[in-house]
Protein backbone atom coordinates (compact mmCIF):
# COMPACT_ATOMS: atom_id res chain seq x y z
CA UNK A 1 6.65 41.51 -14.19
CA UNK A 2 8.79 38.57 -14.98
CA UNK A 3 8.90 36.72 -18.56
CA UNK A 4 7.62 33.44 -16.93
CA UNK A 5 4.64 35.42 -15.47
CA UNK A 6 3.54 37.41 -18.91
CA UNK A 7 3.54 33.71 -20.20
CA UNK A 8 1.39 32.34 -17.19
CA UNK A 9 -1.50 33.28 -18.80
CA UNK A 10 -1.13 31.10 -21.94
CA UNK A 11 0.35 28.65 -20.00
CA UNK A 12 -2.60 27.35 -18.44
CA UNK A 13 -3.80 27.36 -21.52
CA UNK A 14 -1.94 24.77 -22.72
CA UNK A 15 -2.20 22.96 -19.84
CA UNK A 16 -5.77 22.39 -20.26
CA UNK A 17 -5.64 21.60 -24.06
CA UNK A 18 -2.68 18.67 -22.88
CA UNK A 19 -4.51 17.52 -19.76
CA UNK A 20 -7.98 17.06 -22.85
CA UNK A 21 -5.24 15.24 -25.12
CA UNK A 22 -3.79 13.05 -22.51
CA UNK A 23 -7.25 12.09 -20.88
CA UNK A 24 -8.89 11.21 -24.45
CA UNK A 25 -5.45 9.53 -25.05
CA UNK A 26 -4.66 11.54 -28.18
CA UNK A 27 -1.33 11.34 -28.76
CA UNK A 28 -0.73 13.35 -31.75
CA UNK A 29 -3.52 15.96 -29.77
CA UNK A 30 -0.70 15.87 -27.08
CA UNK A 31 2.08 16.52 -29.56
CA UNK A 32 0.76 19.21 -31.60
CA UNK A 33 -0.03 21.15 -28.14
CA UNK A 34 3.43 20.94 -27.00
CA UNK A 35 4.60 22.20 -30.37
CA UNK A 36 2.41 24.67 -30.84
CA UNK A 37 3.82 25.88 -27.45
CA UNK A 38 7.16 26.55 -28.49
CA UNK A 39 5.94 27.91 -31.90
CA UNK A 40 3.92 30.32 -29.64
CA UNK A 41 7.38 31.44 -27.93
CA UNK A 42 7.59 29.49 -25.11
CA UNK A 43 10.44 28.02 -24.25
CA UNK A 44 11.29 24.45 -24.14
CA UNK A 45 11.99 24.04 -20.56
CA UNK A 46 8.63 25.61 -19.53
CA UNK A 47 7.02 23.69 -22.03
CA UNK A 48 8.74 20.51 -19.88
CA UNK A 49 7.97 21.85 -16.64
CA UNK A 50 5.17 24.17 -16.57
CA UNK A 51 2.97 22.56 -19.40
CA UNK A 52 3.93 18.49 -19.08
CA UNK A 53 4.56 18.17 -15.19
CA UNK A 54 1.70 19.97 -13.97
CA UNK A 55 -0.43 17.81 -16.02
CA UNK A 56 1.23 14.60 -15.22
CA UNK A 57 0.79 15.41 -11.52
CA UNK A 58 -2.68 16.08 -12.11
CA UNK A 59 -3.16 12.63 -13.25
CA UNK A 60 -1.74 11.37 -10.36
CA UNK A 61 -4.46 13.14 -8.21
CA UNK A 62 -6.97 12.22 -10.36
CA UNK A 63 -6.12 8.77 -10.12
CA UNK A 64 -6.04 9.52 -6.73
CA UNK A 65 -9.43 10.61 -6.26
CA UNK A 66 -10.81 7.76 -8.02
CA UNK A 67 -11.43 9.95 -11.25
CA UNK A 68 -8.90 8.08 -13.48
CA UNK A 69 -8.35 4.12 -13.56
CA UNK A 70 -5.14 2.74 -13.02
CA UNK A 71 -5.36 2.29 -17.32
CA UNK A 72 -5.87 5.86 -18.01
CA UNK A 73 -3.56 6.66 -15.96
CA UNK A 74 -0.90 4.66 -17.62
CA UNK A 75 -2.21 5.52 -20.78
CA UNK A 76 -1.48 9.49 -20.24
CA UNK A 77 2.19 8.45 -18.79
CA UNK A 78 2.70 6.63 -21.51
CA UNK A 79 1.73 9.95 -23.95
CA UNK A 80 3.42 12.36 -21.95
CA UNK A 81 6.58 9.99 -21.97
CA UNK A 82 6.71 9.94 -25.84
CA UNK A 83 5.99 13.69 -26.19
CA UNK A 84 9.03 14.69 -24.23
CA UNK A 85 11.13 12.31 -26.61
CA UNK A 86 9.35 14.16 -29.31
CA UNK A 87 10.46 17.42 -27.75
CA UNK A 88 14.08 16.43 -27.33
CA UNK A 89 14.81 15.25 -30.86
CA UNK A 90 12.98 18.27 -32.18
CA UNK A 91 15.23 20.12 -34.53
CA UNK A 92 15.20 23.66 -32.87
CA UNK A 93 16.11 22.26 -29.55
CA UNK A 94 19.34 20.47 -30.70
CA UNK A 95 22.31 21.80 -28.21
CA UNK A 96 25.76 20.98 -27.92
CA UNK A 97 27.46 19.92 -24.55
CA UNK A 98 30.08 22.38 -23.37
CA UNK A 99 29.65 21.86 -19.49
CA UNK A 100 30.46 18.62 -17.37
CA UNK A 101 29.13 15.10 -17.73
CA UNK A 102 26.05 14.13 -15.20
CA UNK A 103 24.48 10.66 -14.98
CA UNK A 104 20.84 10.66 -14.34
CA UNK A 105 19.09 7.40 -13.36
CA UNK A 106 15.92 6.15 -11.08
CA UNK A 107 17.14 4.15 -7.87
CA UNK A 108 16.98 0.42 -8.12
CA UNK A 109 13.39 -0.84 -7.87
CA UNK A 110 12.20 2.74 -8.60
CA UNK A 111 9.94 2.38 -12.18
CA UNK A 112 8.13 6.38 -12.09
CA UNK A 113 10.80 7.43 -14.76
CA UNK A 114 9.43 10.49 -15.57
CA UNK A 115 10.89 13.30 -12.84
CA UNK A 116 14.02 11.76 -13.95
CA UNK A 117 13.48 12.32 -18.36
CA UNK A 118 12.47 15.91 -17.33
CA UNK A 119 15.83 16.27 -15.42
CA UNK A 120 17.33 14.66 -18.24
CA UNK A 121 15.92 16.49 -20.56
CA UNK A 122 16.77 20.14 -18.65
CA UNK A 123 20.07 19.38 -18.41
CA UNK A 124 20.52 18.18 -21.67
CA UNK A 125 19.07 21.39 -22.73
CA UNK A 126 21.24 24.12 -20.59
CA UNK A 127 24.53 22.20 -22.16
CA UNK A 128 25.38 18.96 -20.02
CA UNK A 129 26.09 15.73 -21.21
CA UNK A 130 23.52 13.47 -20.00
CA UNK A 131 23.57 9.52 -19.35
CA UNK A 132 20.23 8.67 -18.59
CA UNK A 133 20.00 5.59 -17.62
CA UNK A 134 16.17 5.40 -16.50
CA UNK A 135 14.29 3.38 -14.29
CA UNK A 136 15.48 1.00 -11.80
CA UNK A 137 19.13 0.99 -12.05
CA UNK A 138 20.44 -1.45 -9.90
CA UNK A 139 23.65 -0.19 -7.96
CA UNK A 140 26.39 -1.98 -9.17
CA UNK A 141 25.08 -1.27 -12.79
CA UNK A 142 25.42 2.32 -11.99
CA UNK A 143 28.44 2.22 -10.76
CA UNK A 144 29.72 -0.24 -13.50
CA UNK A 145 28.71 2.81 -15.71
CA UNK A 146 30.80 5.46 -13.48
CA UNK A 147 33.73 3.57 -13.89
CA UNK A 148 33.40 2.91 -17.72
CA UNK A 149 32.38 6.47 -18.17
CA UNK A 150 32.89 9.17 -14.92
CA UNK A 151 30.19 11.69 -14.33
CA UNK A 152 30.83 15.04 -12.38
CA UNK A 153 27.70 14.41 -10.66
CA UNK A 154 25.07 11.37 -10.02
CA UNK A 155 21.52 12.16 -9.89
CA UNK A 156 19.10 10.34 -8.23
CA UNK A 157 15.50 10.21 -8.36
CA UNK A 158 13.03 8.06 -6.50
CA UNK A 159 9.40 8.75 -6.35
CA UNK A 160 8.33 5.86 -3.75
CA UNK A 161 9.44 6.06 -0.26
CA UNK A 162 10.11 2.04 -0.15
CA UNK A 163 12.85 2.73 -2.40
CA UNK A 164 15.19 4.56 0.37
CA UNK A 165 16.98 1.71 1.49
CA UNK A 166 17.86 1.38 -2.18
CA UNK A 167 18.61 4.71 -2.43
CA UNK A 168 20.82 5.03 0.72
CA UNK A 169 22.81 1.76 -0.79
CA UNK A 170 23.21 4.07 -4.32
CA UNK A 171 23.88 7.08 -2.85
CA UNK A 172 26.90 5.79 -0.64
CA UNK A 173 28.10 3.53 -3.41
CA UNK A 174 28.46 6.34 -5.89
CA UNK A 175 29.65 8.39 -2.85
CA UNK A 176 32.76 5.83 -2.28
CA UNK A 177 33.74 5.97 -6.09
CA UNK A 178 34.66 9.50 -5.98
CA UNK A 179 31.28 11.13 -7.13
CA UNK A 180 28.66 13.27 -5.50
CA UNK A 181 25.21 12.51 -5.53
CA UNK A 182 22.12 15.09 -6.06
CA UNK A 183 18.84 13.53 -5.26
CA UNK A 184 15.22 14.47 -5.94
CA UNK A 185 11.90 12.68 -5.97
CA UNK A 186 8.73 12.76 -3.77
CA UNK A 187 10.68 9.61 -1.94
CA UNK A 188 12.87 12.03 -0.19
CA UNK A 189 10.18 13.48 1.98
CA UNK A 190 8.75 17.48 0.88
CA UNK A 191 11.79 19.43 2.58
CA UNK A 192 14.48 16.86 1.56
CA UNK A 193 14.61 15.17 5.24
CA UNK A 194 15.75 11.82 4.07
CA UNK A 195 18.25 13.24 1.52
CA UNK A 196 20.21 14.49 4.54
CA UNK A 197 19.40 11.72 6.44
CA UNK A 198 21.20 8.75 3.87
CA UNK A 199 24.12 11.53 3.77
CA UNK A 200 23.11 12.55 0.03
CA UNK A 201 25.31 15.82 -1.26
CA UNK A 202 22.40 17.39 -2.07
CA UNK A 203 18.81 17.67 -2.43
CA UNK A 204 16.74 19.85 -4.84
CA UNK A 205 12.97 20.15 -4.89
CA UNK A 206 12.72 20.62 -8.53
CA UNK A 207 14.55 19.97 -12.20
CA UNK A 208 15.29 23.58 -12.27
CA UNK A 209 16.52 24.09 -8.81
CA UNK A 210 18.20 20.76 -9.07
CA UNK A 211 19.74 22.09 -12.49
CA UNK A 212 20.96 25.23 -10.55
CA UNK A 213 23.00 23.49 -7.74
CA UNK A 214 24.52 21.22 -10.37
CA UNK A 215 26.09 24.43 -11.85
CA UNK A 216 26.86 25.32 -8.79
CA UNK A 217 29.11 22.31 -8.53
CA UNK A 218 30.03 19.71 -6.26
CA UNK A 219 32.93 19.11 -4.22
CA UNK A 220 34.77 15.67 -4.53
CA UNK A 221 33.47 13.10 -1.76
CA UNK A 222 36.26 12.15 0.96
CA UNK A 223 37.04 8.66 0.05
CA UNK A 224 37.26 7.32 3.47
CA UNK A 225 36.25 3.89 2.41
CA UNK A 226 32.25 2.48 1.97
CA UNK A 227 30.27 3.93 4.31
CA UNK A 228 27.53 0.99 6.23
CA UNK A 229 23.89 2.05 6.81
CA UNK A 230 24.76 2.01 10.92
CA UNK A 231 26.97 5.05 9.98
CA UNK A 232 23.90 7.06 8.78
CA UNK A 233 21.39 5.46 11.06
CA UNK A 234 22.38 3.86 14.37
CA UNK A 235 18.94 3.14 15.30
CA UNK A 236 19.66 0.47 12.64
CA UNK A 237 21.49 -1.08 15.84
CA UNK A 238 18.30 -2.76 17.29
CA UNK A 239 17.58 -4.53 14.11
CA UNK A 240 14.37 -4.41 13.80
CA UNK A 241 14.06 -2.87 10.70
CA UNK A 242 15.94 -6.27 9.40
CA UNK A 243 14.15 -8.80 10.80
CA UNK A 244 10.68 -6.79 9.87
CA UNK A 245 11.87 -6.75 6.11
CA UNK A 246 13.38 -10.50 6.49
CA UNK A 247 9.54 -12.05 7.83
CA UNK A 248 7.53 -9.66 5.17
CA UNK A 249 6.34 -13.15 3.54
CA UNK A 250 5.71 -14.92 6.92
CA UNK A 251 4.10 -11.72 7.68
CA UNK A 252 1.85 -11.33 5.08
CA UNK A 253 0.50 -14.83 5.53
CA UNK A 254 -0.45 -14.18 9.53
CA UNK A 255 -2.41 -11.13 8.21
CA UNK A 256 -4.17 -13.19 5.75
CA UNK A 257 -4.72 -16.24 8.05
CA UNK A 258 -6.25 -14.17 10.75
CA UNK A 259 -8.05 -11.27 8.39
CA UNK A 260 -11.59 -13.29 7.69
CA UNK A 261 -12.08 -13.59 11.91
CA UNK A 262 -11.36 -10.13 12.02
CA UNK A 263 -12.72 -8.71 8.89
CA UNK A 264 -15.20 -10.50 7.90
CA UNK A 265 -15.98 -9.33 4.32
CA UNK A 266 -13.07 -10.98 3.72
CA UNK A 267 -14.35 -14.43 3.87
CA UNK A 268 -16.34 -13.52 0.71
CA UNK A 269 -13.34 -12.18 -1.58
CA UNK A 270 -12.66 -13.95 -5.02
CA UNK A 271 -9.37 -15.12 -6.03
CA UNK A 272 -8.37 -11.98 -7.74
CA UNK A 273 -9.05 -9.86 -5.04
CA UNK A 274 -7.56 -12.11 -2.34
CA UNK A 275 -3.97 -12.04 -4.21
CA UNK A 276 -4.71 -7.77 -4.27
CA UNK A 277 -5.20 -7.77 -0.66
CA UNK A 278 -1.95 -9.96 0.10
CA UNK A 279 0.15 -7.32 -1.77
CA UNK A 280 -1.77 -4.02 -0.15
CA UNK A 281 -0.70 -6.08 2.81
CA UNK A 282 2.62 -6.32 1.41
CA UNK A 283 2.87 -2.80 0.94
CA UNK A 284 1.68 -1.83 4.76
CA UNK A 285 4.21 -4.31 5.44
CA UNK A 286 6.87 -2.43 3.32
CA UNK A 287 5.68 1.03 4.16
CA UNK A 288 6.36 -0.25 8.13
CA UNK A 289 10.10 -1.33 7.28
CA UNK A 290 10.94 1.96 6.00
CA UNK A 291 9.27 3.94 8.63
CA UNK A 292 11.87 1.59 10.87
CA UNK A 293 14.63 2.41 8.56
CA UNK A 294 14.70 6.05 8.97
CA UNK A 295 13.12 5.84 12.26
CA UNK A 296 10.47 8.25 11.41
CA UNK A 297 6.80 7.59 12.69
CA UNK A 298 5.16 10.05 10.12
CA UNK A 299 6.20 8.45 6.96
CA UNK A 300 3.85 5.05 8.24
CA UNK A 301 1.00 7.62 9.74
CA UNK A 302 1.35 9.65 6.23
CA UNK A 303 0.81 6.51 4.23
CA UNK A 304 -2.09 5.07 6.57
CA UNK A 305 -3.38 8.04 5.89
CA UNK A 306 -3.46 8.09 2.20
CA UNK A 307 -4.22 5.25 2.29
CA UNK A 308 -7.41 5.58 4.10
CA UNK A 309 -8.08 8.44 1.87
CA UNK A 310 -7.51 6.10 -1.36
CA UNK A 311 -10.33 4.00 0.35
CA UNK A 312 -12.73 6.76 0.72
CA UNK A 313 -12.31 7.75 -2.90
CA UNK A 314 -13.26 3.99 -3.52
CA UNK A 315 -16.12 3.81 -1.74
CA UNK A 316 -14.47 1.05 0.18
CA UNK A 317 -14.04 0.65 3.92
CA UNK A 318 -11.00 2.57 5.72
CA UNK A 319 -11.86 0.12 8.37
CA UNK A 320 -10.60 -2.87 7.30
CA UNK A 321 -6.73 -1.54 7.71
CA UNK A 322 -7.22 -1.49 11.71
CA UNK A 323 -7.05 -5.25 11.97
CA UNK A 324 -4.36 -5.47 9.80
CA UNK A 325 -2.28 -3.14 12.13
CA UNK A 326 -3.90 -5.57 15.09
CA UNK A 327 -2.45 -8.40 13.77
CA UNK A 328 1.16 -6.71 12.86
CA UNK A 329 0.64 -5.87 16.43
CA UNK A 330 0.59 -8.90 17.58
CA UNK A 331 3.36 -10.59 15.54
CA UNK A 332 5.77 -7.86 16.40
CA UNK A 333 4.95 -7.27 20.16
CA UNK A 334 8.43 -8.08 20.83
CA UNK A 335 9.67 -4.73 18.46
CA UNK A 336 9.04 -1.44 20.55
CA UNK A 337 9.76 0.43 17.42
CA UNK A 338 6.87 -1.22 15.45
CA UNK A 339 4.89 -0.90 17.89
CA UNK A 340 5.24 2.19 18.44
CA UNK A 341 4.78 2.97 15.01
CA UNK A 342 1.76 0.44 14.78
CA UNK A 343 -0.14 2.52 17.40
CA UNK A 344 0.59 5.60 16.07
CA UNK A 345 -1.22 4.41 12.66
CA UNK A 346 -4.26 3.10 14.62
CA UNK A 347 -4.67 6.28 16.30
CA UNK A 348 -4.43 8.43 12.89
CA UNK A 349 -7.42 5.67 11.84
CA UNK A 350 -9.30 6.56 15.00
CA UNK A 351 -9.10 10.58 14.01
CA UNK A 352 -10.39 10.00 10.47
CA UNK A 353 -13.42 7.84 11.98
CA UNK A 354 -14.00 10.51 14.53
CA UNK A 355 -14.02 13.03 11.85
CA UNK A 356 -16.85 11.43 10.14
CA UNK A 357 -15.00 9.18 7.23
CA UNK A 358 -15.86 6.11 5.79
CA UNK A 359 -14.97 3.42 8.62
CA UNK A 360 -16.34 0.66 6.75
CA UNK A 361 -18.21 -0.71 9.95
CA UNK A 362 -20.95 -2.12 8.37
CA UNK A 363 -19.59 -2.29 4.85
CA UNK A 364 -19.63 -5.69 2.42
CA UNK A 365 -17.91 -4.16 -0.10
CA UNK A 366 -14.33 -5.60 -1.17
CA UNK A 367 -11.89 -3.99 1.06
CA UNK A 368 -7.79 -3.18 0.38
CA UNK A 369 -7.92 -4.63 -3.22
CA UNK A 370 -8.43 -1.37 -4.38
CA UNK A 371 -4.88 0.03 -3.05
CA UNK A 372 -2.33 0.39 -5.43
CA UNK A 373 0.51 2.34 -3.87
CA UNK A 374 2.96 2.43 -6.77
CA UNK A 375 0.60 4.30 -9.05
């Protein structure tokens, strides 16, 4: 039996003492657990990865499933974000670099920092020198900071699937500069599909696995000159993916316009929840241009879906999302990709309805301005 599975054990245990802290925002509560970890023999990384992750993904579920608000959710981010700079300046853990330099940073636009600090961190703790340069770097900052300072490796993290035409840009930036690129993050689809789709080096499902194929190390990129998105994705071609993400305002307003005939809860929304539904529609909107970036139909049905499901947990109708596809419809009956896309989404509606969810035919209840996508 392995180290790491003697230890599960007590583990858990601190798992559930963090996940009390963190949900009766107890911050020094949150700290003592993770010290009392390592006083308790565990090592550091575990404590990272097996005591603060799990927990932090649990709040994202939770949240999810309409057991956390979006405040308590923040809240425990915000305490599991200070713990881990706790952890790093702790006096036991200090370490001195004797491998290469690797720069660590969240893709422009990207703000979920915290798969990033725990790659940091691990790193940082197996004898790298780490730049972490956190959220939403844009590109030319980062590579402003390669040329100041070199790195042996770049890597990327991006937790939002919106972010990929950002990422692709980063990734072939850093790329034409001399230096490899490692990417990670839930944006990058469960087996790494996109990674090898925008031409990334590599693509690691974890911080330790990630950690591993940095050691592994890297060979140089061929500097052949910048590489365009076309190069990566010649679907890119038909430009619709360009002209969807150019009319996202005009869009959003023909959604809105025509929602109230269509829906017609909407006619009684208040302000607040008016300006929510414009940016849930904003977010379909987004979600549609990036399915049309990487040409791939389940990444819009995926979201739909969770979407739907976000809904649910709401008590809200899934319904009201069909006539916003309608009316996409009908604004881009000209793009066979987005349509394509558009009916594909309608039909994953039509499933969930079959199956017996909440289709919201008959509901009153404020619709869509309960979806927040980026939490």
């Amino acid at each position: 039996m392995t180290t790491h599975a003697l230890a599960a054990p007590r583990i858990r245990g601190y798992q559930d003492l963090l996940w009390t802290a963190v949900t009766e925002r107890d911050e020094h509560a949150a700290a003592e657990v993770a010290f009392s970890a390592l006083d308790d023999g565990i090592d550091a990384e575990s404590v990272l990865l097996d005591v603060i992750a799990p927990v932090q993904a649990r709040v994202g579920t939770e949240w999810a499933a309409n057991r956390l608000s979006v405040a308590q959710e923040h809240a425990a981010s915000a305490i599991a974000e200070r713990i881990i700079a706790a952890l790093a300046h702790h006096p036991s853990l200090r370490t001195t670099p004797h491998l290469g330099r690797v720069t660590v940073a969240c893709v422009d636009q990207e703000w979920h920092v915290l798969p990033a600090r725990l790659l940091a961190e691990v790193l940082t703790l197996r004898g790298w020198q780490v730049d972490f340069l956190g959220a939403q770097v844009p590109t030319p900052h980062l590579i402003g900071h390669l040329h100041s300072h070199g790195a042996d490796v770049v890597a990327l993290s991006s937790s939002i699937p919106t972010r990929l035409p950002s990422a692709h840009a980063a990734i072939t930036a850093c790329q034409a500069v001399g230096v490899p690129v490692l990417v990670g993050g839930a944006a990058f689809g469960p087996d790494g599909r996109y990674a090898r789709l925008l031409g990334a080096d590599a693509w690691e499902p974890d911080a330790r696995g990630a950690a591993r194929r940095i050691a592994d190390g890297f060979p140089v990129p061929y500097l052949a000159g910048a590489r365009q998105q076309i190069d990566d994705l010649p679907h890119l071609g038909d430009q619709e993916y360009t002209l969807v993400a150019r009319s996202r305002p005009q869009l959003v307003r023909a959604v809105l316009a025509q929602l109230e005939s269509r829906f017609p809860a909407a006619a009684h929304y208040t302000d607040q929840q008016r300006e929510h539904t414009a940016q849930d529609i904003a977010h379909i909107v987004d979600y549609l241009g990036v399915a049309l970036y990487v040409d791939d139909d389940d990444l819009f049905t995926g979201f739909l879906a969770w979407t739907a499901g976000i809904l649910d947990a709401r008590g809200v109708p899934a319904g009201s999302l069909r006539p916003v596809l309608d009316v996409l419809g009908a604004e881009l009956k000209d793009f066979p990709r987005s349509i394509r896309l558009l009916d594909q989404a309608r039909t994953v509606l039509d499933v969930r309805t079959a199956a017996g969810h909440n289709p919201g035919a008959s509901d009153d209840r404020p619709a869509l301005s309960a979806l927040h996508p980026d939490h």
